[in-house]
Protein backbone atom coordinates (compact mmCIF):
# COMPACT_ATOMS: atom_id res chain seq x y z
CA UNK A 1 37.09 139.92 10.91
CA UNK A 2 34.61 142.17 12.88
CA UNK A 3 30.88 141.04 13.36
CA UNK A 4 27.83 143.61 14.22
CA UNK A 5 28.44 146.04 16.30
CA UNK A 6 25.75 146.46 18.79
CA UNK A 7 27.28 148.98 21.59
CA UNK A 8 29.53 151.71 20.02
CA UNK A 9 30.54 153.09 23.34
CA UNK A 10 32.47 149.29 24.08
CA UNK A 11 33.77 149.21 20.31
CA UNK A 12 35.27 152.97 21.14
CA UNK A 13 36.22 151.62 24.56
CA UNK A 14 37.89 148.35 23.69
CA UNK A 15 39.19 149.06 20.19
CA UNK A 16 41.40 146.38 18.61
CA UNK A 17 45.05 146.32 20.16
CA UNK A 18 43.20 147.27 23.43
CA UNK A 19 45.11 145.74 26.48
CA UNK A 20 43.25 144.48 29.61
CA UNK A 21 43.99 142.64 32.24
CA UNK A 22 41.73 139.94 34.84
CA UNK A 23 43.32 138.97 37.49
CA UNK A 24 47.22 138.09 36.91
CA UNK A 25 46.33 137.08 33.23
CA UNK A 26 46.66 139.47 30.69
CA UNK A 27 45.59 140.00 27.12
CA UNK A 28 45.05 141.26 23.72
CA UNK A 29 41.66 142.36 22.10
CA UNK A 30 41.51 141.13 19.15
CA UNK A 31 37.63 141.11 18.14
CA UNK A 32 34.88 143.18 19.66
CA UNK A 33 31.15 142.57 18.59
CA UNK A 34 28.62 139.98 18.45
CA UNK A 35 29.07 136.07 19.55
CA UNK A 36 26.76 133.74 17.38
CA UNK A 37 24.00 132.15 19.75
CA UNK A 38 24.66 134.59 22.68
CA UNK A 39 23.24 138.13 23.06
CA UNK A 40 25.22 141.63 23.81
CA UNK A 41 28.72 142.37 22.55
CA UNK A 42 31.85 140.50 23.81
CA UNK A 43 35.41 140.88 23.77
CA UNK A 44 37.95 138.26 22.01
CA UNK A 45 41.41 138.33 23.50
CA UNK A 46 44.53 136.57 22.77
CA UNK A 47 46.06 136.20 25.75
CA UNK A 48 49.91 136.18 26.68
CA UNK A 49 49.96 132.96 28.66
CA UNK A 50 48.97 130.20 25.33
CA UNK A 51 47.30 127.91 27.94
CA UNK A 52 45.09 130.92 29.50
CA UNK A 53 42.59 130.27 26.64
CA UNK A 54 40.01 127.98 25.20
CA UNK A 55 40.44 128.31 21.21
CA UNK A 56 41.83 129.97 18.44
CA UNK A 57 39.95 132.57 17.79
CA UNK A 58 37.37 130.29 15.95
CA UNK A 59 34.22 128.48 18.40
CA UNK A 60 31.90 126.42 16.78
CA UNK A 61 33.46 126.49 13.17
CA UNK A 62 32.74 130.17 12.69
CA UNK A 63 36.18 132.62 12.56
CA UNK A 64 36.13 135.62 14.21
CA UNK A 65 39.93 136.29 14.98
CA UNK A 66 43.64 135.16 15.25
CA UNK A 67 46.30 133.47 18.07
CA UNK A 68 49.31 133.12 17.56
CA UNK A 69 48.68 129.86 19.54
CA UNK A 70 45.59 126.68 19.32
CA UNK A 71 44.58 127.91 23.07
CA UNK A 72 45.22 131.70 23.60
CA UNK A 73 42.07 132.65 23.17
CA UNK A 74 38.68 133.35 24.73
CA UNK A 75 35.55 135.44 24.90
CA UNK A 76 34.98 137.45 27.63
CA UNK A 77 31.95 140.25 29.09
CA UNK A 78 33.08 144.00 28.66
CA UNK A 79 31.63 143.92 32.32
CA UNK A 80 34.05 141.87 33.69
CA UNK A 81 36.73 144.26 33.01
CA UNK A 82 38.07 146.54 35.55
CA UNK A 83 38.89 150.33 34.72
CA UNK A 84 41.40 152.00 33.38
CA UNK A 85 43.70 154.25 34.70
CA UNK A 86 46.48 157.45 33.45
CA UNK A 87 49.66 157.76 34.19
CA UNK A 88 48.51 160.29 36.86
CA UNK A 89 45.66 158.94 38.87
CA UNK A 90 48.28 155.62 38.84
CA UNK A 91 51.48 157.87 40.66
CA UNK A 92 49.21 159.59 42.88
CA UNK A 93 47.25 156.64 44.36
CA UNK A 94 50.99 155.14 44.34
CA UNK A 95 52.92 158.48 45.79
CA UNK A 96 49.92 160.59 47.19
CA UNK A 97 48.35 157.91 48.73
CA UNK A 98 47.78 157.85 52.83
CA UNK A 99 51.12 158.43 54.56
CA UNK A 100 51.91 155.09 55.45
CA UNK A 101 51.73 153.75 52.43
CA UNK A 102 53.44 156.72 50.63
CA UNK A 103 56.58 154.85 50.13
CA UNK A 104 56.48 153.47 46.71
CA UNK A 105 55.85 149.30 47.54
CA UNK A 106 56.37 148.38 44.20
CA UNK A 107 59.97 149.64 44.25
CA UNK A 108 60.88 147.74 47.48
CA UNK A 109 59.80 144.64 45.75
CA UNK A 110 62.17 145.32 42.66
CA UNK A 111 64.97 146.83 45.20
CA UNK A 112 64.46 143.17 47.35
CA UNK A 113 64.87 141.37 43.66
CA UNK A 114 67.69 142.61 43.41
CA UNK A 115 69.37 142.68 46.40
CA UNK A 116 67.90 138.85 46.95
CA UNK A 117 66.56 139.95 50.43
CA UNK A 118 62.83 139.37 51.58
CA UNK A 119 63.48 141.97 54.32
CA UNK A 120 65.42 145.11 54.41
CA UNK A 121 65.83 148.43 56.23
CA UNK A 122 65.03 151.55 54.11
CA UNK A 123 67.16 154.09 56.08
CA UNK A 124 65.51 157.71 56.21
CA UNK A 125 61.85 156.47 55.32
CA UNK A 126 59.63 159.66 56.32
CA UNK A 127 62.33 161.49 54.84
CA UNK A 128 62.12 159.30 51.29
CA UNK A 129 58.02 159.65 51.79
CA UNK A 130 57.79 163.16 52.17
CA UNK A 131 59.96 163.35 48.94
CA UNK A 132 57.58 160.75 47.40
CA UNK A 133 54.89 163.01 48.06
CA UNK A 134 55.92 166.06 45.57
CA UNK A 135 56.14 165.04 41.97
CA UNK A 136 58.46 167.97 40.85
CA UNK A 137 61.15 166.24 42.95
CA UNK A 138 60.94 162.96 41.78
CA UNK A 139 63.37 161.58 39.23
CA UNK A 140 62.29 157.91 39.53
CA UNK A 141 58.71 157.10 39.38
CA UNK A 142 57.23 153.34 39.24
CA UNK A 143 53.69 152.01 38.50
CA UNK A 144 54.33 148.90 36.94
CA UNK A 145 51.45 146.21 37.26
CA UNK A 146 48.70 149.00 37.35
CA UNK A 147 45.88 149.16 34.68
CA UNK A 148 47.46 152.78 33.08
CA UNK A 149 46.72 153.25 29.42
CA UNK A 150 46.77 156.96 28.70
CA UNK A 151 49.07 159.82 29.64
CA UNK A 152 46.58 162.00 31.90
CA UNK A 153 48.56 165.24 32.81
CA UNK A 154 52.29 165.18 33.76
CA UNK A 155 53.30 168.69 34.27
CA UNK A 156 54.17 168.49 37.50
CA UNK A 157 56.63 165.80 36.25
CA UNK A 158 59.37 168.72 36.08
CA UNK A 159 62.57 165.86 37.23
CA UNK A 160 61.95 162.40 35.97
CA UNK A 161 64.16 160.82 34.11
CA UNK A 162 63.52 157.13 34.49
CA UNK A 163 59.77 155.80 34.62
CA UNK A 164 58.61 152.16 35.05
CA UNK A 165 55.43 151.40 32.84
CA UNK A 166 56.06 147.07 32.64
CA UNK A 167 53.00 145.25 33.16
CA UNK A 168 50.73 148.17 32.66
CA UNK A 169 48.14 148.30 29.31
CA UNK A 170 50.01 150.76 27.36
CA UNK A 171 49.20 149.35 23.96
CA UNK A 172 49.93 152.55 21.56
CA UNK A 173 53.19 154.81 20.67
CA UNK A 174 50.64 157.55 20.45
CA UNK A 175 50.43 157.23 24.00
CA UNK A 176 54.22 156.75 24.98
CA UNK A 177 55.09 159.77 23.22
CA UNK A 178 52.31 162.20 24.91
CA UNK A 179 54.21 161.08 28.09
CA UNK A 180 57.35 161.59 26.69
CA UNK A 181 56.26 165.16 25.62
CA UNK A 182 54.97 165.94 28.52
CA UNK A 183 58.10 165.06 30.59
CA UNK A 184 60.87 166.26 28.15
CA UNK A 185 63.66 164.91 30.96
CA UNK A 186 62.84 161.55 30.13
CA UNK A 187 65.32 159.49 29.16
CA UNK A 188 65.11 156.02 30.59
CA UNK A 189 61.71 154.21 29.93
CA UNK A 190 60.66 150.33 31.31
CA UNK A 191 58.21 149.14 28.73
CA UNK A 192 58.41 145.53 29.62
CA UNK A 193 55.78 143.01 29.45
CA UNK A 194 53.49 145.29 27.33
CA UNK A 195 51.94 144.43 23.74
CA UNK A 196 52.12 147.37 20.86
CA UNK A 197 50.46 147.88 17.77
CA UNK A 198 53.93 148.77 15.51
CA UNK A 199 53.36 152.34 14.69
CA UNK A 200 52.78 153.34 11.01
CA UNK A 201 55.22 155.41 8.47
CA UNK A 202 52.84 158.82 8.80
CA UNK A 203 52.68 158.15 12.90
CA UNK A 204 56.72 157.69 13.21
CA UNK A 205 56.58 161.31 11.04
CA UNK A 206 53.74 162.31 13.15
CA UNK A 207 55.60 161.04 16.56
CA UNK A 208 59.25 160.60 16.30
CA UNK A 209 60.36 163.90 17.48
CA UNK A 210 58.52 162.94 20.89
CA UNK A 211 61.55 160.81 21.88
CA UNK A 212 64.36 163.30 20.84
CA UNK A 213 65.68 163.02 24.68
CA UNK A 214 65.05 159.35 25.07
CA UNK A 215 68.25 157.43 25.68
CA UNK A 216 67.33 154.08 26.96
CA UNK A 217 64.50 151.71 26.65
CA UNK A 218 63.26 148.29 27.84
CA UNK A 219 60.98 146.16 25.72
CA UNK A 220 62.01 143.11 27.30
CA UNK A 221 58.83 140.11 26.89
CA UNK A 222 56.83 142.58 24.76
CA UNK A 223 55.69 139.73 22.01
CA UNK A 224 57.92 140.80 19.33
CA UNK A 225 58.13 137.78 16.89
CA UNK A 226 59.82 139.61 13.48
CA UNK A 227 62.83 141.53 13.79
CA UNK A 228 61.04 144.13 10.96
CA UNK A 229 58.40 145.02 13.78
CA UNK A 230 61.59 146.10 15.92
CA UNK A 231 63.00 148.01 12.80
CA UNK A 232 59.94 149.55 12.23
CA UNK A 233 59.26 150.68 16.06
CA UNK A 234 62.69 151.87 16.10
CA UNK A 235 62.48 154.24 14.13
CA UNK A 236 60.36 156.65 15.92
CA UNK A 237 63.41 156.83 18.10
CA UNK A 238 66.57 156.19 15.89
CA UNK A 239 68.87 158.05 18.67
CA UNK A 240 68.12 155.51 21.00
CA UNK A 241 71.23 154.66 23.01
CA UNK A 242 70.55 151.50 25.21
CA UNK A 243 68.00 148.89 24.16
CA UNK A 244 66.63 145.95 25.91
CA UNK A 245 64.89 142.78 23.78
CA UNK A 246 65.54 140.22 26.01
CA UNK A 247 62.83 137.09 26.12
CA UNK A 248 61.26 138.13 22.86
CA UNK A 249 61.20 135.08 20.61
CA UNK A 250 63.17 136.54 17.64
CA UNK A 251 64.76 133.70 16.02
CA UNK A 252 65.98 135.74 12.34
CA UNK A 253 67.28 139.06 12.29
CA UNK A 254 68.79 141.68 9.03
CA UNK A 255 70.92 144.06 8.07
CA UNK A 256 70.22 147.39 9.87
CA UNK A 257 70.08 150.54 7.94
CA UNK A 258 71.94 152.73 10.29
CA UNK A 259 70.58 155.88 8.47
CA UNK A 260 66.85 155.22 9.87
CA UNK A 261 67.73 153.16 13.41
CA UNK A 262 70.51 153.05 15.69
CA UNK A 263 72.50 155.35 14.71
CA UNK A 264 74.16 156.14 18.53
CA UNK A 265 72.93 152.81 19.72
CA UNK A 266 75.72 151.89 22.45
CA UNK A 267 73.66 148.61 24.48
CA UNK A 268 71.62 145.50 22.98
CA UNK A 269 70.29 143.11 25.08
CA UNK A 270 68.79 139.97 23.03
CA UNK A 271 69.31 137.73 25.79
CA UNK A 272 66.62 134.96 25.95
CA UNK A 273 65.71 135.42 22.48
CA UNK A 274 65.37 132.43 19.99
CA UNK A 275 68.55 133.68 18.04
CA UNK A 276 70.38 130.25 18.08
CA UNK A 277 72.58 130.80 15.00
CA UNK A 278 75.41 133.38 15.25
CA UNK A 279 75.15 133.94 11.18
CA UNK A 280 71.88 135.99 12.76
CA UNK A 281 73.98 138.17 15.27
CA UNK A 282 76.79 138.37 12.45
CA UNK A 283 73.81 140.97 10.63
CA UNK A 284 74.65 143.31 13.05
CA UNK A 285 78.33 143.57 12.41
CA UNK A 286 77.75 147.35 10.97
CA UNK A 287 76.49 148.93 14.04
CA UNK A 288 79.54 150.95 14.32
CA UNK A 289 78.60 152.45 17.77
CA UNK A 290 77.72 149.19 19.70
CA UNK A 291 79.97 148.95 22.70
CA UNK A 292 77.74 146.32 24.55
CA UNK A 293 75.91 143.03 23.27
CA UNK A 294 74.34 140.59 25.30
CA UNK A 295 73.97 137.41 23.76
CA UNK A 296 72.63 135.44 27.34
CA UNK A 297 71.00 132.01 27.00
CA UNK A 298 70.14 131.49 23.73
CA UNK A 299 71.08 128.31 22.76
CA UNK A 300 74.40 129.39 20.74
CA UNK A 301 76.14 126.31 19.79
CA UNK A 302 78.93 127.82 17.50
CA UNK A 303 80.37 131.11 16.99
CA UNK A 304 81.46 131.99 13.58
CA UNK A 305 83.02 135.33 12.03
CA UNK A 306 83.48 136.13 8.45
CA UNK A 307 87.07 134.95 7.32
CA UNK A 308 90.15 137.58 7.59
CA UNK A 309 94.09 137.23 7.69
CA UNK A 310 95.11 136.05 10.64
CA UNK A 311 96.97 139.48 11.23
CA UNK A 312 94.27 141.32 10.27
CA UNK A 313 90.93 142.22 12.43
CA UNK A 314 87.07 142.21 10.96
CA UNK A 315 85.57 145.63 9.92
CA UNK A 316 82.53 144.91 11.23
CA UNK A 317 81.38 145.61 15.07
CA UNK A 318 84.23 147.64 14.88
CA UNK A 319 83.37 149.55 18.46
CA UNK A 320 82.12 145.84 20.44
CA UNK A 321 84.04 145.88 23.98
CA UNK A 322 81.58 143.55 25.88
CA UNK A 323 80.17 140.14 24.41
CA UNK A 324 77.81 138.88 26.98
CA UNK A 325 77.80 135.01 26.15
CA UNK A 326 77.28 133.22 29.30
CA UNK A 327 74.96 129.84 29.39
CA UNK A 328 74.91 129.24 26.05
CA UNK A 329 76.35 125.10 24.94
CA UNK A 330 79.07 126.04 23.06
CA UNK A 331 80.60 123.17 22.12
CA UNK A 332 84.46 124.11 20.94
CA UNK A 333 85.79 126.79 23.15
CA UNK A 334 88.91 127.04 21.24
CA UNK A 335 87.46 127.39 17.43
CA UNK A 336 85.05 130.30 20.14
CA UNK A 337 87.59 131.91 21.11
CA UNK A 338 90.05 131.79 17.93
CA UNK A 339 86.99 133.17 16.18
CA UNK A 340 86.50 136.50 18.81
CA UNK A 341 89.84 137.21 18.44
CA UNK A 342 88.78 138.96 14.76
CA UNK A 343 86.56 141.63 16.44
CA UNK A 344 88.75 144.81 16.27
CA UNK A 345 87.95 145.89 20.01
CA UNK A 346 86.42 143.03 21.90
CA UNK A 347 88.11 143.79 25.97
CA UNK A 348 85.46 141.94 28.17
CA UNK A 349 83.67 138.57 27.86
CA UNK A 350 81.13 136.82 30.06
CA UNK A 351 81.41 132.99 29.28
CA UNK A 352 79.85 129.80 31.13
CA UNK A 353 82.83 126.97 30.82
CA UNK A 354 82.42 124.09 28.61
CA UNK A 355 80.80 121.39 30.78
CA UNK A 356 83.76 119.12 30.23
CA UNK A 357 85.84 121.98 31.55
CA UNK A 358 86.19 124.85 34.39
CA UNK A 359 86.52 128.52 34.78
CA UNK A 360 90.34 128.40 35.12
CA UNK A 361 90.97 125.98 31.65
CA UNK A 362 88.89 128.44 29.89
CA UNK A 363 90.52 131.47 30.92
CA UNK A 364 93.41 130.32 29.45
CA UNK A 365 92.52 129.45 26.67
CA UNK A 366 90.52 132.97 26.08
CA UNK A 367 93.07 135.10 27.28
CA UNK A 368 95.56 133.10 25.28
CA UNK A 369 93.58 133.13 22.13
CA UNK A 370 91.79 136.60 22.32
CA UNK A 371 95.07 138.93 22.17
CA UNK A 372 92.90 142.49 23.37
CA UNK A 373 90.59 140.90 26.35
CA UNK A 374 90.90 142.51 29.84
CA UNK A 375 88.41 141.32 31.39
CA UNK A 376 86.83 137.81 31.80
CA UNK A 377 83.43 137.38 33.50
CA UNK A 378 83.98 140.77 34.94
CA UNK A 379 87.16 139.44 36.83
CA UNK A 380 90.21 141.83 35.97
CA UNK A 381 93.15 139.77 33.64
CA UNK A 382 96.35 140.04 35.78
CA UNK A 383 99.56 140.25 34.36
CA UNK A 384 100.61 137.22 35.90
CA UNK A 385 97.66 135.60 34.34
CA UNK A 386 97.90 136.75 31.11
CA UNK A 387 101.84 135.47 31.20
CA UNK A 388 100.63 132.21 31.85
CA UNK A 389 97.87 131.50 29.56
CA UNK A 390 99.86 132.98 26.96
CA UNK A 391 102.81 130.41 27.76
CA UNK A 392 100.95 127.52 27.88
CA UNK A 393 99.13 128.20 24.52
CA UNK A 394 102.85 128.80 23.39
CA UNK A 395 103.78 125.30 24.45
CA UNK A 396 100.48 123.58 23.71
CA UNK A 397 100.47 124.09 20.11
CA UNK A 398 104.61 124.58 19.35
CA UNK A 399 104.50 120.90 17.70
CA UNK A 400 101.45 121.60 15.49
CA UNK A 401 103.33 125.12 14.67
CA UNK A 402 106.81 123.35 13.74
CA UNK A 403 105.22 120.67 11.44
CA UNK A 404 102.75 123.63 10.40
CA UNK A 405 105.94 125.37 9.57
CA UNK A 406 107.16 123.32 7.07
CA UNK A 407 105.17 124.50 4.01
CA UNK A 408 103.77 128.23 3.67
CA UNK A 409 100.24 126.56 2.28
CA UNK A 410 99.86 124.77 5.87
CA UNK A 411 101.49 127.44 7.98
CA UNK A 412 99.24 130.21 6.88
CA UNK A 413 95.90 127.49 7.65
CA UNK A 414 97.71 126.95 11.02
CA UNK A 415 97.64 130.48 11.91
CA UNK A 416 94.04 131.06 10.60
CA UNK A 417 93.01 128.52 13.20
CA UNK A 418 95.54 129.52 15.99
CA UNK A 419 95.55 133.31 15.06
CA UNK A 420 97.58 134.39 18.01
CA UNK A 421 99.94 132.59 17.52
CA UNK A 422 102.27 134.80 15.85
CA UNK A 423 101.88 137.37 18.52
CA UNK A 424 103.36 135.22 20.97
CA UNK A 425 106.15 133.79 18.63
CA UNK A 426 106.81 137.08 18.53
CA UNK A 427 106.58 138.20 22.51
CA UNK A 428 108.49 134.45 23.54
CA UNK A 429 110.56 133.32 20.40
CA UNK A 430 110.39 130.29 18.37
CA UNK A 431 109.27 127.30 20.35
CA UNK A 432 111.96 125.04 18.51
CA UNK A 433 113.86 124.52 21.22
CA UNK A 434 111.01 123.65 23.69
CA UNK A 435 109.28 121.02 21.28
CA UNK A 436 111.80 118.76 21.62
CA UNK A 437 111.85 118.01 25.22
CA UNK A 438 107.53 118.61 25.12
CA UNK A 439 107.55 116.02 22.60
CA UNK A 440 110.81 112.95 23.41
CA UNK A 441 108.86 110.29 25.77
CA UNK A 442 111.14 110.60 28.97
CA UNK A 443 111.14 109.83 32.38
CA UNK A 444 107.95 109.96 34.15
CA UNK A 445 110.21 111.92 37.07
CA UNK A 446 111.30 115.32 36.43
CA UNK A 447 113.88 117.42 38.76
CA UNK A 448 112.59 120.57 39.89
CA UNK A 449 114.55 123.03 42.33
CA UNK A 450 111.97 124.57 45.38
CA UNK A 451 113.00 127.85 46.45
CA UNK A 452 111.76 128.76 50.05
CA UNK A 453 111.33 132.70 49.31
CA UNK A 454 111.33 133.32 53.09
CA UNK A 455 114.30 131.86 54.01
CA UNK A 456 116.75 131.25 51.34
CA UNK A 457 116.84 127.37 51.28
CA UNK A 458 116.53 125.19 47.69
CA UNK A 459 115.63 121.60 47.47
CA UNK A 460 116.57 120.04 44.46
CA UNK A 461 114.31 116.32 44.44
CA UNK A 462 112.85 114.29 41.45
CA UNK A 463 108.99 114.27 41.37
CA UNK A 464 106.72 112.36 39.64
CA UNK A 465 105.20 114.25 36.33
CA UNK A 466 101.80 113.42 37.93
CA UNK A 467 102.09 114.16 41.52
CA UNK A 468 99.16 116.88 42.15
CA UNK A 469 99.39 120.06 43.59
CA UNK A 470 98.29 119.21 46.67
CA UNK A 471 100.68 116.22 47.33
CA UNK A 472 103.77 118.35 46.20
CA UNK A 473 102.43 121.05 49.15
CA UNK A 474 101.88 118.85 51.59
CA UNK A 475 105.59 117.30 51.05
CA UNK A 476 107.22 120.80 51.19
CA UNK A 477 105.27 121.56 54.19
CA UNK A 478 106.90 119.09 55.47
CA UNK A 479 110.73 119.62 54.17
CA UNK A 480 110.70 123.21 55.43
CA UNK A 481 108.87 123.06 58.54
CA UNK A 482 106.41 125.58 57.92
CA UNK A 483 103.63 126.85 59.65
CA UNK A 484 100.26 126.16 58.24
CA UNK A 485 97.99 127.18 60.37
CA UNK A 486 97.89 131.16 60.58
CA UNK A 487 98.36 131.41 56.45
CA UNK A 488 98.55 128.80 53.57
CA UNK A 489 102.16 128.39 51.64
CA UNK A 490 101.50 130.07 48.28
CA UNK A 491 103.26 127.87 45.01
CA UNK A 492 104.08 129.31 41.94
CA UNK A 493 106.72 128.28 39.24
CA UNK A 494 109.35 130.43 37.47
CA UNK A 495 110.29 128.04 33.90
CA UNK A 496 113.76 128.10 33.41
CA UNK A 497 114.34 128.64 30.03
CA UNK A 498 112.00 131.91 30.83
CA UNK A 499 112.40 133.32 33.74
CA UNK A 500 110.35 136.09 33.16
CA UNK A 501 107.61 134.47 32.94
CA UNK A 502 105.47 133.33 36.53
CA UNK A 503 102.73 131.33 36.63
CA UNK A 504 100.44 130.54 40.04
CA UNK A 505 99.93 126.65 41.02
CA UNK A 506 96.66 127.87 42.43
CA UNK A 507 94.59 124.63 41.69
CA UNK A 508 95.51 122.47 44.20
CA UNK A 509 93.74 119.25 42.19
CA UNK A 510 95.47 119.70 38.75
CA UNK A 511 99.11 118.21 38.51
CA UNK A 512 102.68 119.19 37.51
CA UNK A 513 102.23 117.71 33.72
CA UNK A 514 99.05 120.03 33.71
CA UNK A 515 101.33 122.92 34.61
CA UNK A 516 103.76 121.99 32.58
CA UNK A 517 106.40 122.02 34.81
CA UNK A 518 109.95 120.95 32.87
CA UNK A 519 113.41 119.98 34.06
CA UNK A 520 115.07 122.21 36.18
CA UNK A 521 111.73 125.10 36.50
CA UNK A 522 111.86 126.30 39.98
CA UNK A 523 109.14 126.02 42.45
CA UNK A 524 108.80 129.13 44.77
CA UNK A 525 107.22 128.52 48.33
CA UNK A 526 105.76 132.19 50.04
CA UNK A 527 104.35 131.92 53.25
C-alpha cells in the first residue's frame, strides 16, 4: 500500500526493495510516502534484526506495509540516510586509497577469521599494496560492509574472478548481472547478507546470459523463506556449479526440474537452514551432478532413504561423495548409517557422535555399515580400521543373523536392516562357528597368548573379560621389563580363528569384552 507521494526525487531514490543501512542495522524499504499526522515523506523499512523495530508496518491502526515479524519495522527521515556508493568508487576508496591504508583491511579481518588469529604478519606488504593499487591485476577484490548498490564502471576489472559484495545494499539481479557483464572472468561471487527482489520470467530472459561464466555463488543469510524464490532466482544462472544457502530459514523444499536449474550443480550448502526432516533433503535425490551436500546443524533427528534390496543401491543422488552431517541429534546411529549405505557413491561423511557415544564407537559402526566410505570426518579409513569395524559388526550381529537365518521371510528383513551384512559373510564366512562361544555364558577369565614383537617371548596368562586396556598394559609393562619412558608399548590383537584380521587396542579406557578379545587371540606388544 503506497500513500501520497510528495517528493518524486526520494520515491525514485528509495524505490521499494531499496536497501539501506544506519549504523550496523540494516533494512528493507518497504513503503515510501506520507506518515498520517507528520509532514514530508518518510521511509518504512523492515529491518533484518526483528527486534530493531517498533511495529508491523501498521502505527496508529492505519496499514501502510508488511514484516515478516510484530517488531521489524519503523519509519525513518530520507535525511538520515547516508549515500550510496558503486562498485567502483567502493574498490578505489578500498584499493586506491592513501598508501598506508592500501592494503585491503577488510580482507585481513576475514584472513584473521579464519586463521583464528587477532594478529598476524602479512609477508611482502608494499609488494601486495602496490599490486592492490592496479585493478587489471587483481583477481580478488573485497568491499563487503560498504553502502554499494550499482555497478559504476568495471573495465579496468580485466582479472577478477572472485568478488566479495556481503553486507553491501545490492538489492536487484539487474544490478549483479551489469557487474557480471562487465567483468566476464567472474566466476566466484559472495552475495551474503543481502536482501533481493526475486527476478521476474521476462528479466531471467532479459538477464540470464549475464552469468554464463559464473560458477560459484554465496547467498548465505540472504532472507530466503520459500524454496520457489531459490528456484526462481536460480534460474537466471542454471549452470551454476557451487551454491551456498546456509542460515536461510527454509524449512520445505521440491522436486527440482533439472532442465531450468542445476543442471552442473556440483556443491549445496543448506547448513543452518530450518530443514529438520530428511523427507525434505530426500527431494533432491535427482540432482545427478551433486558431489557435495552439506546438511550442518539443522536439527536432523532421523535419516531416512526410500526402500531398496538390500543388494541393491538407490537411483537417486546417484553422484553424492560428501554428506556433511555434523551437529545434528541424531538419535539411532545405526538405523543412520544402515540407511546411507543405499546412496550409490557416498565416500566421505562428517558426523558429530551420538552423545551417549564417541568418535571411535561411531566409526565403527559407519565404516562397518556404509560398505563404500573412505573417509570419516575428513580422517582417512585405514585398512586396519576398516578390518576391524568390519569384524566386530560381523560378530555383533552373527546371533541375530543365525536366528534371522532360519526363515527366508525374516532373513531378507534382517538384511534390509543390517544391509552389509552379506558383504562381510561374504569377505569372513559364516559366523556359525563364532556364535557359539559369543553366545555360551563362560568363564569370566579368558586365556590370551602376548607376543612381545621385539623380542620373541609369549606369555600365555588368564585375564579377566573386564580388565581395561590400561590395566592389561601396565601388567605387561611389567612382565617384559620394558622401557616406558622414551616411547609407549603399542597393543593390538590378531583373533585366532582369523589371523588376518588386526585390530588396534588404542583406547586405553575400553576393556577386553569391548574388544572382543576370545580364547586363545594373541596380544602383540611393539615398542
Amino acid at each position: 500500500m503506497v500513500g501520497i507521494i510528495d517528493d518524486t526525487d526520494t520515491c525514485l531514490r528509495y524505490p521499494a526493495g531499496t536497501r539501506i543501512k544506519i549504523g550496523e542495522n540494516s533494512g528493507t524499504v518497504r513503503y515510501v510516502g506520507e506518515l498520517c499526522g507528520y509532514k514530508g515523506t518518510w521511509l518504512g523499512v523492515e529491518w533484518d534484526d526483528p527486534k530493531r523495530g517498533k511495529h508491523n508496518g501498521t502505527v496508529n491502526g492505519k496499514h501502510y506495509f508488511y514484516t515478516m515479524h510484530p517488531n521489524a519495522g519503523s519509519f525513518i527521515r530520507p535525511d538520515k540516510l547516508g549515500p550510496f556508493e558503486s562498485l567502483e568508487s567502493a574498490a578505489r576508496e578500498r584499493y586506491l586509497g592513501d598508501s598506508e591504508k592500501s592494503l585491503d583491511q577488510q580482507l585481513i579481518r576475514e584472513a584473521q577469521e579464519s586463521l583464528q588469529a587477532s594478529l598476524f604478519e602479512v609477508v611482502g606488504l608494499e609488494k601486495l599494496a602496490r599490486k592492490q593499487s592496479k585493478f587489471e591485476q587483481l583477481t580478488e577484490i573485497s568491499v563487503a560492509g560498504s553502502p554499494v548498490n550499482n555497478a559504476g564502471y568495471l573495465n579496468e576489472f580485466t582479472a577478477l574472478t572472485a568478488l566479495n559484495l556481503s553486507h553491501t545494499l545490492i538489492w536487484n539481479w539487474q544490478t549483479i548481472a551489469e557487474i557480471c557483464r562487465q567483468v566476464p572472468t567472474l566466476v566466484n561471487l559472495n552475495l551474503s547478507c543481502n536482501r533481493f527482489v526475486a527476478p521476474t520470467d521476462s528479466q531471467i530472459v532479459e538477464m540470464s546470459s549475464a552469468f554464463d561464466n559464473l560458477q560459484l555463488i554465496n547467498l548465505r543469510n540472504c532472507g530466503f523463506t520459500d524454496w520457489s524464490d531459490v528456484i526462481q532466482t536460480a534460474r537466471l544462472w542454471p549452470h551454476i556449479m557451487s551454491i551456498g544457502l546456509q542460515e536461510n530459514p527454509i524449512s520445505e523444499l521440491s522436486a527440482v526440474n533439472t532442465k531450468d536449474v542445476f543442471k552442473n550443480l556440483r556443491e549445496l550448502d543448506l547448513h543452518r537452514t530450518k530443514i529438520m526432516d530428511f523427507d525434505q533433503i530426500c527431494k533432491l535425490g535427482n540432482l545427478k551432478t551433486l558431489v557435495s551436500l552439506n546438511l550442518m546443524e539443522n536439527g536432523i533427528e532421523e535419516i531416512k532413504l526410500p526402500d531398496c534390496e538390500p543388494n541393491a543401491k538407490l537411483d537417486m543422488f546417484i553422484s553424492l561423495e560428501q554428506l556433511n552431517m555434523l551437529y545434528n541429534p541424531i538419535w539411532n546411529e545405526m538405523d543412520a548409517f544402515n540407511e546411507l549405505d543405499k546412496l550409490p557413491r557416498l565416500k566421505r561423511l562428517s558426523k558429530t557422535p551420538h552423545l551417549k557415544s564417541n568418535f571411535d564407537e561411531m566409526l565403527v559402526k559407519a565404516v562397518g555399515l556404509i560398505s563404500s566410505l573412505e573417509m570419516v570426518n575428513r580422517a582417512e579409513i585405514s585398512a586396519e580400521e576398516r578390518r576391524g569395524a568390519e569384524y566386530d559388526i560381523w560378530k555383533k550381529y552373527a546371533l541375530d543373523w543365525l536366528q534371522a537365518s532360519k526363515l527366508p521371510e525374516t532373513l531378507k528383513e534382517f538384511y534390509k536392516k543390517h544391509r552389509s551384512y552379506a558383504l562381510l559373510i561374504k569377505k569372513y564366512g559364516s559366523p556359525v562357528e563364532f556364535v557359539p562361544r559369543a553366545n555360551i555364558k563362560v568363564s569370566n577369565l579368558i586365556k590370551i597368548c602376548i607376543l612381545n614383537k621385539k623380542t620373541g617371548e609369549i606369555w600365555e596368562k588368564k585375564f579377566p573379560r573386564m580388565i581395561t586396556v590400561q590395566t592389561l598394559l601396565g601388567l605387561i609393562v611389567k612382565r617384559f621389563h620394558l622401557d616406558c619412558i622414551n616411547m609407549a608399548p603399542q597393543l593390538c590383537y590378531t583373533d585366532a580363528r582369523h589371523p588376518e584380521l588386526v585390530v588396534p587396542l588404542d583406547n586405553l579406557s575400553k576393556t577386553l569384552d569391548f574388544y572382543s578379545l576370545q580364547e586363545n587371540d594373541i596380544v602383540e606388544v611393539e615398542c
